[in-house]
Protein backbone atom coordinates (compact mmCIF):
# COMPACT_ATOMS: atom_id res chain seq x y z
CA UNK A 1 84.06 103.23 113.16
CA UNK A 2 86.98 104.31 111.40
CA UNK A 3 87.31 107.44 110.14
CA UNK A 4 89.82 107.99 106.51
CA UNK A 5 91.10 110.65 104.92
CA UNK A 6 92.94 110.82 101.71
CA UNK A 7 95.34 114.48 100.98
CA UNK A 8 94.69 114.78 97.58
CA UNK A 9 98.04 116.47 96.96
CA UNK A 10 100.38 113.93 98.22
CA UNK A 11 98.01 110.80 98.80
CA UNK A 12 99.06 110.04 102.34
CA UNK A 13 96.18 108.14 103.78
CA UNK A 14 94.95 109.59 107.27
CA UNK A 15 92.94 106.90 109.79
CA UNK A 16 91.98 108.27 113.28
CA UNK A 17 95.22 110.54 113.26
CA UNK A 18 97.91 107.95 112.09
CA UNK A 19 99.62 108.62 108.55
CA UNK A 20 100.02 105.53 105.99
CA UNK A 21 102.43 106.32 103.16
CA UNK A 22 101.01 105.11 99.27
CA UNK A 23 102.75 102.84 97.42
CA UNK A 24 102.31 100.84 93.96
CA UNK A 25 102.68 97.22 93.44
CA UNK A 26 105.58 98.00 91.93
CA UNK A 27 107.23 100.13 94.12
CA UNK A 28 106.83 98.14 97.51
CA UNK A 29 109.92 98.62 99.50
CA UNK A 30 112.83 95.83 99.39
CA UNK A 31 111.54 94.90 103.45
CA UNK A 32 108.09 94.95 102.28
CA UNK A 33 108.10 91.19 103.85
CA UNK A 34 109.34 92.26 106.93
CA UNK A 35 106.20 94.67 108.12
CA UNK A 36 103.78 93.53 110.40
CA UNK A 37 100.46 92.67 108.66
CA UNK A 38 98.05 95.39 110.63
CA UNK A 39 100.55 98.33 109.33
CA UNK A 40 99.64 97.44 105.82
CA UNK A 41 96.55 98.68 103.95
CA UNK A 42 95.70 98.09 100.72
CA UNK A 43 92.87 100.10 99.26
CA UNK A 44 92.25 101.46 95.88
CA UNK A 45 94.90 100.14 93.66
CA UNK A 46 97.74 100.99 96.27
CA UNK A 47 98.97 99.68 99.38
CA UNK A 48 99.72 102.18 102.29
CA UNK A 49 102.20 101.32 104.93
CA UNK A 50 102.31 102.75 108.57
CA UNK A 51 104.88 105.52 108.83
CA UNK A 52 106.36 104.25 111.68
CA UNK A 53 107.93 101.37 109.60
CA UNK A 54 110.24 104.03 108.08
CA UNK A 55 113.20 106.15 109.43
CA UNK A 56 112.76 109.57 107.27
CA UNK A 57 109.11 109.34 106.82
CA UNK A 58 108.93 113.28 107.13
CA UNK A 59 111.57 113.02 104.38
CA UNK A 60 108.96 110.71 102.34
CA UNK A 61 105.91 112.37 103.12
CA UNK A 62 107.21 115.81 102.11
CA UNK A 63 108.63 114.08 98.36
CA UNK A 64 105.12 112.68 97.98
CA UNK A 65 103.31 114.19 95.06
CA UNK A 66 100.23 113.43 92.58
CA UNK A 67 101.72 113.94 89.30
CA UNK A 68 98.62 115.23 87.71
CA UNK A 69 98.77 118.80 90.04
CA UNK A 70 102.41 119.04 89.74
CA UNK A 71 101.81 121.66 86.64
CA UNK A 72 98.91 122.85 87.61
CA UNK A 73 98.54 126.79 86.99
CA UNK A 74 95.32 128.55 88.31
CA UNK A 75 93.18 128.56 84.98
CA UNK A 76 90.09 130.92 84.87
């Protein structure tokens, strides 16, 4: 059984230890076509691609954030 794991922060999409970047339906990348079909997943209103289809994914991953906790400010 596979095992998932969504980081809440940045929305990468974890499944038994291989990273799948989020993207919109709008924001698909221009080689979207190009991919092979079993590094695509698409699961709660996004569709996460296999890192390994990208050069800088570091560089992606690391830019990734959930707008809602980008001001967030510890309230008591």
């Amino acid at each position: 059984m596979n095992k998932y794991k969504i980081n809440k922060m940045s929305g990468v999409l974890t499944v038994n230890n291989e990273r799948y970047i989020p993207h919109q339906l709008h924001q698909l990348p221009k080689k979207f076509h190009e991919f092979d079909p079993r590094d695509i997943i698409k699961m709660k209103g996004y569709v996460y691609i296999h890192e390994s289809n990208f050069n800088n994914s570091k560089n992606i991953i690391d830019c990734l954030t959930s707008n809602r906790d980008i001001s967030y400010v510890n309230r008591r």
